[in-house]
Protein backbone atom coordinates (compact mmCIF):
# COMPACT_ATOMS: atom_id res chain seq x y z
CA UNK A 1 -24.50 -19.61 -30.94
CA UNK A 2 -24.77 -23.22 -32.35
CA UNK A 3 -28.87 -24.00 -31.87
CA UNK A 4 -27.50 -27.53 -30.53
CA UNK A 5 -25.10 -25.58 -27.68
CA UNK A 6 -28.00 -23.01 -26.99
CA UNK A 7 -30.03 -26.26 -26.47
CA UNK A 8 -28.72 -28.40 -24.11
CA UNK A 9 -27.14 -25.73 -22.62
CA UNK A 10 -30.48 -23.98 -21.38
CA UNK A 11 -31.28 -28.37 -20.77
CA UNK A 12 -28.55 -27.83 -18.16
CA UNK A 13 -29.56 -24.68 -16.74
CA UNK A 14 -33.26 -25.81 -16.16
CA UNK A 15 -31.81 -29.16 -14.74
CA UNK A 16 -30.16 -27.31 -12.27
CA UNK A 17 -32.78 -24.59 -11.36
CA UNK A 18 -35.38 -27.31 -10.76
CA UNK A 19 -33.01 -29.53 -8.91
CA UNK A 20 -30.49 -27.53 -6.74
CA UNK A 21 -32.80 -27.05 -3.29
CA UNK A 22 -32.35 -31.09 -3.86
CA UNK A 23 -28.85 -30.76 -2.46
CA UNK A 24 -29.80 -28.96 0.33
CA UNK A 25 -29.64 -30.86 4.03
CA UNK A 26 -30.71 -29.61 7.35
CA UNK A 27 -28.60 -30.18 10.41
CA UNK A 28 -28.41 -33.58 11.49
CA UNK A 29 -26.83 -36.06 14.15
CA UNK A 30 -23.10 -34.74 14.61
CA UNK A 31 -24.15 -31.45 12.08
CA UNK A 32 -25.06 -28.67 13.75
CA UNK A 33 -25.05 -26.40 10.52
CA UNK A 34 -27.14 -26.66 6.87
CA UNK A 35 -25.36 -28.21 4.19
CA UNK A 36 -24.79 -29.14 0.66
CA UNK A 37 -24.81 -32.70 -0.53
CA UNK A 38 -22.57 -33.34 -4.00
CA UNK A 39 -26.73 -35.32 -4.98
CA UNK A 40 -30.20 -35.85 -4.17
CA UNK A 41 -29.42 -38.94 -2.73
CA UNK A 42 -26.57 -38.25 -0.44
CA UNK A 43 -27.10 -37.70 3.09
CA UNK A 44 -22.82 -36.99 3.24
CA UNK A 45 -21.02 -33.64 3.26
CA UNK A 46 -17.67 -34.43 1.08
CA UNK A 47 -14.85 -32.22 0.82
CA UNK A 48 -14.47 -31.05 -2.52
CA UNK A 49 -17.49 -32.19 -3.60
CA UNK A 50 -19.55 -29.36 -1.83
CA UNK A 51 -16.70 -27.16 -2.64
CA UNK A 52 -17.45 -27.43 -6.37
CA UNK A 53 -20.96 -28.04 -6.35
CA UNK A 54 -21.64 -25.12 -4.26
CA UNK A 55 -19.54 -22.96 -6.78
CA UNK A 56 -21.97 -24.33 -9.38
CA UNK A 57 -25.18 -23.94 -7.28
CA UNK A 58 -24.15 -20.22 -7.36
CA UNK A 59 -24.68 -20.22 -11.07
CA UNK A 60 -28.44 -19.79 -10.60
CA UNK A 61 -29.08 -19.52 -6.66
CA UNK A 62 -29.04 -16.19 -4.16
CA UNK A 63 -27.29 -15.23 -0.96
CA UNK A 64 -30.95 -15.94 0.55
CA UNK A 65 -31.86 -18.90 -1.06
CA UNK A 66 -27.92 -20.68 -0.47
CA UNK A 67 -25.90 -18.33 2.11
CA UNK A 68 -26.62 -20.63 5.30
CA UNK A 69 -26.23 -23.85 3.41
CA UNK A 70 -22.77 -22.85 2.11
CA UNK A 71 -21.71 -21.27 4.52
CA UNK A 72 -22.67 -24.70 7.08
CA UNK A 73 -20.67 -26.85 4.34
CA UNK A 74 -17.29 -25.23 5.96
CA UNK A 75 -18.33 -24.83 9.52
CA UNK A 76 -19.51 -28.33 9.76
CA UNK A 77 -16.17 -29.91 8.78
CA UNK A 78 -14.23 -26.87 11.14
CA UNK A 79 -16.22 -28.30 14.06
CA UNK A 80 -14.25 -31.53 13.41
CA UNK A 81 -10.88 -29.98 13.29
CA UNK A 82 -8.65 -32.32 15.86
CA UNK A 83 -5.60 -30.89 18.23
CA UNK A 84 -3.36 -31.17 15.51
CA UNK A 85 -5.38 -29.73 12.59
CA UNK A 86 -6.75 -32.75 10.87
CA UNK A 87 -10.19 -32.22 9.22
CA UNK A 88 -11.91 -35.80 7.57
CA UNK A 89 -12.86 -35.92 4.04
CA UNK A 90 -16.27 -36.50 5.06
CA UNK A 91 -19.02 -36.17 7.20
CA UNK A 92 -22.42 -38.05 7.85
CA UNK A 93 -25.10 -37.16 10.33
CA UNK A 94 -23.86 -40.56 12.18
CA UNK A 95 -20.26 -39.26 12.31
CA UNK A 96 -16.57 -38.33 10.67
CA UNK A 97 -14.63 -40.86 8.40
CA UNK A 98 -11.64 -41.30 8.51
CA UNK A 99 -11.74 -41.59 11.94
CA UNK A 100 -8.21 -40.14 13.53
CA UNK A 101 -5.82 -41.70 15.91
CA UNK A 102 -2.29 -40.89 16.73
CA UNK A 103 -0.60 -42.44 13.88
CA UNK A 104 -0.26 -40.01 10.90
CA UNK A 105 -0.84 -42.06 8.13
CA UNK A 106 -4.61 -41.29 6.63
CA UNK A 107 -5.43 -38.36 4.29
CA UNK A 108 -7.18 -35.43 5.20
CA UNK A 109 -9.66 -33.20 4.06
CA UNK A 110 -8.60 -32.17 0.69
CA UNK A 111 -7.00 -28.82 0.64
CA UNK A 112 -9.90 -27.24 -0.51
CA UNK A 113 -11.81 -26.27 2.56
CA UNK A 114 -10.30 -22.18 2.58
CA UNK A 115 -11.12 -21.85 -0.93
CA UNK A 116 -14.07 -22.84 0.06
CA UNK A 117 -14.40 -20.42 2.39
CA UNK A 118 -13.28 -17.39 0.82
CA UNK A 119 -15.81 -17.89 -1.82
CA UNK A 120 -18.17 -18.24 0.48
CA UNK A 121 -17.14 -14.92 1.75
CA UNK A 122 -17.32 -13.17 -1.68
CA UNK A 123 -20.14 -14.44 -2.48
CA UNK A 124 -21.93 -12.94 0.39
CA UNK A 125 -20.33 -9.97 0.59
CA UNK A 126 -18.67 -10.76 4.54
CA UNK A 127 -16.21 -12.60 6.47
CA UNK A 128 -17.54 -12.35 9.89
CA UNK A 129 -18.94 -15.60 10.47
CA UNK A 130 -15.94 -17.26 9.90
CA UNK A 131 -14.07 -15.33 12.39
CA UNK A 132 -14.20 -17.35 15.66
CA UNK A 133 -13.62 -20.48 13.45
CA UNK A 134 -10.70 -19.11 11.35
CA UNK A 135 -7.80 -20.54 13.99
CA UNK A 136 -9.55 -24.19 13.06
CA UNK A 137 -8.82 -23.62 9.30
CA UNK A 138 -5.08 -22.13 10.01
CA UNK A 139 -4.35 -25.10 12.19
CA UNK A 140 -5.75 -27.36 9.29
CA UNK A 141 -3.32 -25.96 6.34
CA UNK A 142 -0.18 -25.51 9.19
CA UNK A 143 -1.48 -29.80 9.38
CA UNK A 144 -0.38 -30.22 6.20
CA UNK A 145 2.67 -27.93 6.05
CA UNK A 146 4.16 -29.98 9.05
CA UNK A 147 3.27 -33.33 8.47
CA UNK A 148 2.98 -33.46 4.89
CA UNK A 149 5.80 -31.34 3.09
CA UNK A 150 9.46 -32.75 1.96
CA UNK A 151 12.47 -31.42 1.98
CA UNK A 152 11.75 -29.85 -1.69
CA UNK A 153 9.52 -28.07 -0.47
CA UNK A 154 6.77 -29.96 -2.42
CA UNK A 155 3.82 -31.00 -0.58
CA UNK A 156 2.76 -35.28 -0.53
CA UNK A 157 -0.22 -37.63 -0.20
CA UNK A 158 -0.07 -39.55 2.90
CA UNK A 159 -1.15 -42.48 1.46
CA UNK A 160 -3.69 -43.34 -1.50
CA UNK A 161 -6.89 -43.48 -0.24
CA UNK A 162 -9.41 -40.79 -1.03
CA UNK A 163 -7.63 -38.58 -3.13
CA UNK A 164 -10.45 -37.42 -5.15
CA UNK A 165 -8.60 -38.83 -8.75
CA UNK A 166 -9.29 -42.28 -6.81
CA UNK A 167 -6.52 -44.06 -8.87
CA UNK A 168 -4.45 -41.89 -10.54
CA UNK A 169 -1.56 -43.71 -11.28
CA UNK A 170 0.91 -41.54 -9.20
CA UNK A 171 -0.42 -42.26 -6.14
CA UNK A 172 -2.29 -45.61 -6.71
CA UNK A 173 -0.86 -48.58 -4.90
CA UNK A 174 2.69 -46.73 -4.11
CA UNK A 175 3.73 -46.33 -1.00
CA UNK A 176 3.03 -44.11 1.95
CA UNK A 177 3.98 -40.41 1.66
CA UNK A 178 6.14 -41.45 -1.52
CA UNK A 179 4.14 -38.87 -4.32
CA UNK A 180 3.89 -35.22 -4.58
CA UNK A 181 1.43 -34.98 -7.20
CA UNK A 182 1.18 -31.65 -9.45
CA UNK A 183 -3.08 -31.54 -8.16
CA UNK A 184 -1.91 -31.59 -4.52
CA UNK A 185 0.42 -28.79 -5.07
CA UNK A 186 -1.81 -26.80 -7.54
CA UNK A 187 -4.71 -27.24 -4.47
CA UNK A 188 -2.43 -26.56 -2.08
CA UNK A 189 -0.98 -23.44 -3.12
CA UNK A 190 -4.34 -22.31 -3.69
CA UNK A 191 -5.41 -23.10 -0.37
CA UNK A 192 -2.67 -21.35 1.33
CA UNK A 193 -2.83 -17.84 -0.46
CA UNK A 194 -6.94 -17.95 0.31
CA UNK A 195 -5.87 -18.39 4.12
CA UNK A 196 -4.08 -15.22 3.46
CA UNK A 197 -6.43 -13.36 1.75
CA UNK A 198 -9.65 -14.09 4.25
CA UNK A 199 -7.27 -13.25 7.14
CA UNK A 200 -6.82 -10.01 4.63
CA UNK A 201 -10.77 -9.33 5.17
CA UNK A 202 -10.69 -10.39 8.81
CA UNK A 203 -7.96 -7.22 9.37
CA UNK A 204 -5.50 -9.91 10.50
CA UNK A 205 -2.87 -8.40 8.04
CA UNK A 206 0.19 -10.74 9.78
CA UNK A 207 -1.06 -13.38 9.33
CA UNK A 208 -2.17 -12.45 5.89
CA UNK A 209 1.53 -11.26 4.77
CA UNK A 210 2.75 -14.66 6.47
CA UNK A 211 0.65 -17.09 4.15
CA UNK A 212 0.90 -14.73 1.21
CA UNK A 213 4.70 -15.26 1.29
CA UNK A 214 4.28 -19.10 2.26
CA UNK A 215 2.35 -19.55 -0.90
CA UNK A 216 4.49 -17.48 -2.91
CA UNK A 217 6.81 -19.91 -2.15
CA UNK A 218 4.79 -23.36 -2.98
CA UNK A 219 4.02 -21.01 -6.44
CA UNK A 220 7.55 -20.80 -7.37
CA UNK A 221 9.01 -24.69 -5.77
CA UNK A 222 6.48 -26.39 -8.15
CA UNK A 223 7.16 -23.68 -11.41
CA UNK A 224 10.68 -24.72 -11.06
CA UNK A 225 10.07 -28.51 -9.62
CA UNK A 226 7.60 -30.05 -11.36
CA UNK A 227 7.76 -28.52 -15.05
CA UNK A 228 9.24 -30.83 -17.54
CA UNK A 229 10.89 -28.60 -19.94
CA UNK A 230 11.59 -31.72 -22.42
CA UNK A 231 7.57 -32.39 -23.05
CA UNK A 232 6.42 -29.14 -22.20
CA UNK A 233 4.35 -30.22 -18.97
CA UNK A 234 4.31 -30.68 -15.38
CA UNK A 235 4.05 -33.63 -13.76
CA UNK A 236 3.95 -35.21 -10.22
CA UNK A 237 6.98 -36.31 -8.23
CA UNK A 238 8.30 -39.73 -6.54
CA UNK A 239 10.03 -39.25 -3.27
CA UNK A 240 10.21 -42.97 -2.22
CA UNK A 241 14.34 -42.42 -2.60
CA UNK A 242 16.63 -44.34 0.41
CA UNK A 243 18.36 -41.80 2.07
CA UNK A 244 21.49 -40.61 1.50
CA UNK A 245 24.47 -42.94 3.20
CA UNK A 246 27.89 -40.60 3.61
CA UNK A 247 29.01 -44.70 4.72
CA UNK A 248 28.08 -46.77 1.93
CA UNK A 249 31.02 -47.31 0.12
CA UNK A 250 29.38 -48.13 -3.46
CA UNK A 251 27.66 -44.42 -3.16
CA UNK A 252 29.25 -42.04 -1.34
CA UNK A 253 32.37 -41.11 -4.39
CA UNK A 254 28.99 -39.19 -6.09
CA UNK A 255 25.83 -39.35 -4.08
CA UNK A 256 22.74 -38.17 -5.56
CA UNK A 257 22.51 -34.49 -5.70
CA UNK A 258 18.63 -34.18 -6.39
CA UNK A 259 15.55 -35.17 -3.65
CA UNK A 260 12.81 -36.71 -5.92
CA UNK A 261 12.20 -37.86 -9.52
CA UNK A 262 9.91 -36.83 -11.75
CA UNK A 263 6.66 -38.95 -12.47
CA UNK A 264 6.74 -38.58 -16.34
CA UNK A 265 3.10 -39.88 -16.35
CA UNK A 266 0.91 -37.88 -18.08
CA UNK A 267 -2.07 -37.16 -15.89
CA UNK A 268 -4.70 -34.54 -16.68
CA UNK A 269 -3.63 -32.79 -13.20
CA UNK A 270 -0.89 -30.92 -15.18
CA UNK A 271 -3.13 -28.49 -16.74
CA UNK A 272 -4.09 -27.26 -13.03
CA UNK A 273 -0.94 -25.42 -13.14
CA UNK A 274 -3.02 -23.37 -15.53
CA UNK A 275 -5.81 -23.21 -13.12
CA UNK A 276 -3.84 -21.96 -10.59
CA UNK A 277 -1.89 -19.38 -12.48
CA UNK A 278 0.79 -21.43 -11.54
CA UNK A 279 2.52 -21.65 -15.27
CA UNK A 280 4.00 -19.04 -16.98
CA UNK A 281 2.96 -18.00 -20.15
CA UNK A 282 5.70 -19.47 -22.01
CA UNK A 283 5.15 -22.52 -20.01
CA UNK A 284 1.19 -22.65 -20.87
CA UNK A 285 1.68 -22.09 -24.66
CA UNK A 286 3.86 -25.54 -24.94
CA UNK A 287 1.31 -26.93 -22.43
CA UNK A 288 -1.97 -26.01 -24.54
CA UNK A 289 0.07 -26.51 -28.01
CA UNK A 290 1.78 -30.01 -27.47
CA UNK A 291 -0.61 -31.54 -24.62
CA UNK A 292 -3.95 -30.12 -24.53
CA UNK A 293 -4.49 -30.33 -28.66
CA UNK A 294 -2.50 -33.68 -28.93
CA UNK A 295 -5.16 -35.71 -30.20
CA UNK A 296 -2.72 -39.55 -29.41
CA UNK A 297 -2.68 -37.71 -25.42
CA UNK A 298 -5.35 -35.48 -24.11
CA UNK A 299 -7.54 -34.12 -26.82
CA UNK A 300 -11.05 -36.31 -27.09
CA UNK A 301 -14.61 -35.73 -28.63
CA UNK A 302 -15.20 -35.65 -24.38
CA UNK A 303 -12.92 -33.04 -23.39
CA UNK A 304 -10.13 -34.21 -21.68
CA UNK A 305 -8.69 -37.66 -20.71
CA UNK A 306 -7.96 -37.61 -17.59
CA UNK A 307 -5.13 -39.97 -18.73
CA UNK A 308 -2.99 -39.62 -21.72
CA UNK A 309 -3.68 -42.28 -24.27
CA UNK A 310 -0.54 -42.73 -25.00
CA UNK A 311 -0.03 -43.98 -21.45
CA UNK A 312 0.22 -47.96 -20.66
CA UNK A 313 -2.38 -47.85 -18.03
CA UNK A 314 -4.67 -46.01 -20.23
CA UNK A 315 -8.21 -47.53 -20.11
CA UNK A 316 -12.08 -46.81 -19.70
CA UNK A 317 -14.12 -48.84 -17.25
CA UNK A 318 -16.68 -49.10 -15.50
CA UNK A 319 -15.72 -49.01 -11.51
CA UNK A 320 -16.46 -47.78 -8.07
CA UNK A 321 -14.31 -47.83 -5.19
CA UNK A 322 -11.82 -46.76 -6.53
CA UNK A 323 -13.95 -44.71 -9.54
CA UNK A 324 -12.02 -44.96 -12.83
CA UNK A 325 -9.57 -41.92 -13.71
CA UNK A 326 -7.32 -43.73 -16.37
CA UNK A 327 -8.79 -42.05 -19.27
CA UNK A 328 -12.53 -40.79 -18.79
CA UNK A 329 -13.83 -37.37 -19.28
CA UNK A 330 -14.50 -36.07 -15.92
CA UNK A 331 -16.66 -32.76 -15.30
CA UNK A 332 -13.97 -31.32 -13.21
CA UNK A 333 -11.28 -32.05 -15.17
CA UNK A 334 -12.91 -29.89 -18.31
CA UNK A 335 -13.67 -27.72 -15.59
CA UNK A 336 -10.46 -27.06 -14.64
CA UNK A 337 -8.59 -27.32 -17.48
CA UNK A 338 -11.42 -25.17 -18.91
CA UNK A 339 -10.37 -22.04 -16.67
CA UNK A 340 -6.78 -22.37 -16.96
CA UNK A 341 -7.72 -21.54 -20.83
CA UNK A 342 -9.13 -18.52 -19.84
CA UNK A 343 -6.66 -17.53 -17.49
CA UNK A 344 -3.94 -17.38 -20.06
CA UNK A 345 -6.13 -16.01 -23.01
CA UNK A 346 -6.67 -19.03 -24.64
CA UNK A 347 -10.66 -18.38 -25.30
CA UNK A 348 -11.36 -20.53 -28.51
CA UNK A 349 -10.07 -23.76 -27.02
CA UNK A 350 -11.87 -22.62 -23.38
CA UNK A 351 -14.81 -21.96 -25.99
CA UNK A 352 -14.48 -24.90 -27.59
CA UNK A 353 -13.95 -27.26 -24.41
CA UNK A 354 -16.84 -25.44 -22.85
CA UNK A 355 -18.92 -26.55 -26.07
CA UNK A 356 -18.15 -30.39 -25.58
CA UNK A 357 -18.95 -30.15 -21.80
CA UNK A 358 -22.55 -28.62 -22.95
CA UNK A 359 -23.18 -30.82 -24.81
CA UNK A 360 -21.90 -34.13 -23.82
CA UNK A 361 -24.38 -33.37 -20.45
CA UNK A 362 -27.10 -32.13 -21.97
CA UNK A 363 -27.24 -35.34 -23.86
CA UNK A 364 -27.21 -37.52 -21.25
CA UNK A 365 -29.90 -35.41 -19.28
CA UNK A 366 -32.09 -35.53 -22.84
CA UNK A 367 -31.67 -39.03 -22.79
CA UNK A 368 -32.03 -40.32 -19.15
CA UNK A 369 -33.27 -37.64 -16.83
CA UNK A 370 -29.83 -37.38 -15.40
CA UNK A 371 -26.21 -37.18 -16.08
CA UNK A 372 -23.40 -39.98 -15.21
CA UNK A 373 -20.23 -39.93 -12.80
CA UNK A 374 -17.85 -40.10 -15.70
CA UNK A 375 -17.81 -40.66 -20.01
CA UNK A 376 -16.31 -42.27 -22.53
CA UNK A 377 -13.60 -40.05 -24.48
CA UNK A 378 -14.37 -40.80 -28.03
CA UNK A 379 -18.48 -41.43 -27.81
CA UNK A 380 -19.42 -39.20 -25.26
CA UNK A 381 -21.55 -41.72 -23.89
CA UNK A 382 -22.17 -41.90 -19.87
CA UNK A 383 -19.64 -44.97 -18.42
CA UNK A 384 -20.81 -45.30 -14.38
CA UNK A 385 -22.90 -43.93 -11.90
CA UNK A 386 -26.02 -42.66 -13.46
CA UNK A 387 -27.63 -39.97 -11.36
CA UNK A 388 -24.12 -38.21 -10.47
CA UNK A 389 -24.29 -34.80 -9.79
CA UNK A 390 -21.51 -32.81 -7.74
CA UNK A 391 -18.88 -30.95 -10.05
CA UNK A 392 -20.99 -31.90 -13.48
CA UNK A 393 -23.44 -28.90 -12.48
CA UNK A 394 -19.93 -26.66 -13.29
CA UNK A 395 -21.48 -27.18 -16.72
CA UNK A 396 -24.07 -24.00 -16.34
CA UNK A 397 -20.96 -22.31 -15.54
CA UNK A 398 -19.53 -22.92 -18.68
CA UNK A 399 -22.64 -22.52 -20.45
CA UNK A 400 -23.00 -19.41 -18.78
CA UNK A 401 -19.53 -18.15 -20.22
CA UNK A 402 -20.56 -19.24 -23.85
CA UNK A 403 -23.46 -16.67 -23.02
CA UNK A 404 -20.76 -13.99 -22.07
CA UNK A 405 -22.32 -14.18 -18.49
């Protein structure tokens, strides 16, 4: 190994030992379980933030040190599950935000939550605790399957606040329940076959077969949906079409025979079709060959943009509120994209992109103490938010993978 990877990646892996019991909260207010905060300064339980840190945390923690704290992350947001299945995005000790009324029209929780779980589960080696709570998390992915699924099939924001890739440009400032973005989907379908398989460990094999085939479907709807076979990628969708008018005279000799467009935008989302073993491998070879390695697109010193440069809205800033995702290297998105490369054998570029994470962290953490919210593609250099932790701890992961851990 490279002496400047074995570096800052043991940098990384002490950072995290001595700081991980940081992230630990105690029940609190509206909490009644132990938690996981995405930093030392958060008193909030977010929804894939302690998804993701937690998966980190695991990296150099035990069942003893982190079982009730991970295990609280889920139940506390289950607790909040409403009539109709809505879980918020986020929870303080002072209460749940958003805050839910009758009108469907705010996000939820992230479809994220039974992933969650289920690697909770593994990780401890048992289901049972999620038993009398495991209705709640049904009723919360059966939320999104009948409020927030088109006619394709395809599954859509209900607006754009609080999507996690704040303002991705498929979702930012369009209208309500208009996009059907390829990280919704790739999440989604994800979610659904882990509700099948902890129902699998829980003996509830109906259920099980019922969500295995559900997501079998989402698998195939965005494989054939969303892949663009022109530039070798997929992509999100626009629904915000009028409906169809058998009436209107102008439209009706050839009305439109498809139910969305494609968002030809390219957004580093795509490559989640990787991560979810969505793609096939025809489909990932054009993805990793002519996106991934395109240096004028993806490809940076950083890892990957998390927009193309070759995309009009293309920029790195500094912002909060929304946080910017038009081009900076994000932790999760090298993350992600990172084990999509390994689930389709590509293990020099996973290699490779694990190698840039390393050490684009461990520089910062050298340098400051801590590492920032997001980084500049081309320098490397921390943008925003000094002190961010959440997802950027996934970096031990990949450290540990360089190891052959």
């Amino acid at each position: 190994m490279d002496k400047q990877i074995e570096k800052y990646g043991e940098l990384i892996k002490s950072y995290v030992k001595e700081n991980y019991k940081k992230v630990f909260r105690e029940p609190a207010g509206v909490m009644q379980h132990k938690y996981i905060v995405p930093g030392s300064v958060y008193e909030s339980l977010w929804d894939w933030d302690s998804w993701t840190t937690n998966i980190a945390l695991r990296a150099v923690a035990s069942s003893e040190d982190i079982g009730e704290y991970e295990k609280g992350c889920v139940l506390n947001f289950l607790d909040k599950t409403d009539a109709i299945g809505r879980i918020p995005i986020l929870i303080t000790p002072g209460g749940a935000s958003p805050g839910y009324n009758e009108k469907i029209n705010m996000n939820v929780h992230k479809p994220c939550l039974a992933q969650h779980a289920l690697f909770v589960c593994e990780q401890n080696g048992d289901c049972e605790w999620l038993r009398d709570k495991f209705s709640s998390l049904v009723s919360f992915v059966d939320f999104y399957y009948d409020h927030c699924r088109h006619e394709s099939g395809l599954y859509f924001w209900l607006n754009d606040v609080a999507i996690g890739i704040d303002n991705d440009p498929c979702v930012f400032y369009r209208p309500e329940k208009s996009s059907a973005t390829i990280y919704l989907n790739c999440l989604m379908y994800k979610e659904i076959w882990a509700v099948s398989e902890i129902a699998r460990l829980l003996g509830l094999e109906d259920v099980a077969a019922k969500y295995a085939e559900r997501a079998e479907g989402l698998k195939l709807c965005i494989r054939e949906s969303l892949w663009d076979e022109r530039n070798g990628f997929f992509y999100s969708a626009d629904l915000n079409l009028r409906p169809i008018d058998s009436d209107e005279k102008m439209h009706r000799g050839c009305p439109r025979n498809y139910s969305f467009l494609l968002q030809k935008i390219d957004v580093w989302s795509g490559f989640m079709a990787m991560w979810a073993n969505i793609a096939t491998p025809e489909q990932a070879e054009r993805m990793v060959k002519e996106n991934y390695l395109n240096e004028r697109t993806f490809y940076s010193a950083g890892g990957v943009r998390s927009l193309s440069k070759a995309e009009k809205m293309y920029r790195v800033i500094k912002s909060g509120n929304p946080s910017c995702w038009t081009g900076p290297i994000w932790g999760i998105a090298n993350y992600m994209t990172f084990v999509g490369l390994i689930n389709y054998g590509y293990e020099n570029e996973a290699r490779e992109l694990a190698e840039k994470t390393v050490l684009m962290f461990g520089r910062d953490i050298e340098k400051y103490g801590k590492m920032h919210e997001y980084y500049d593609p081309d320098t490397c250099d921390g943008v925003h938010n000094l002190g961010f932790q959440s997802w950027n701890l996934l970096a031990v992961n990949m450290y540990d993978y360089l190891l052959e851990k």
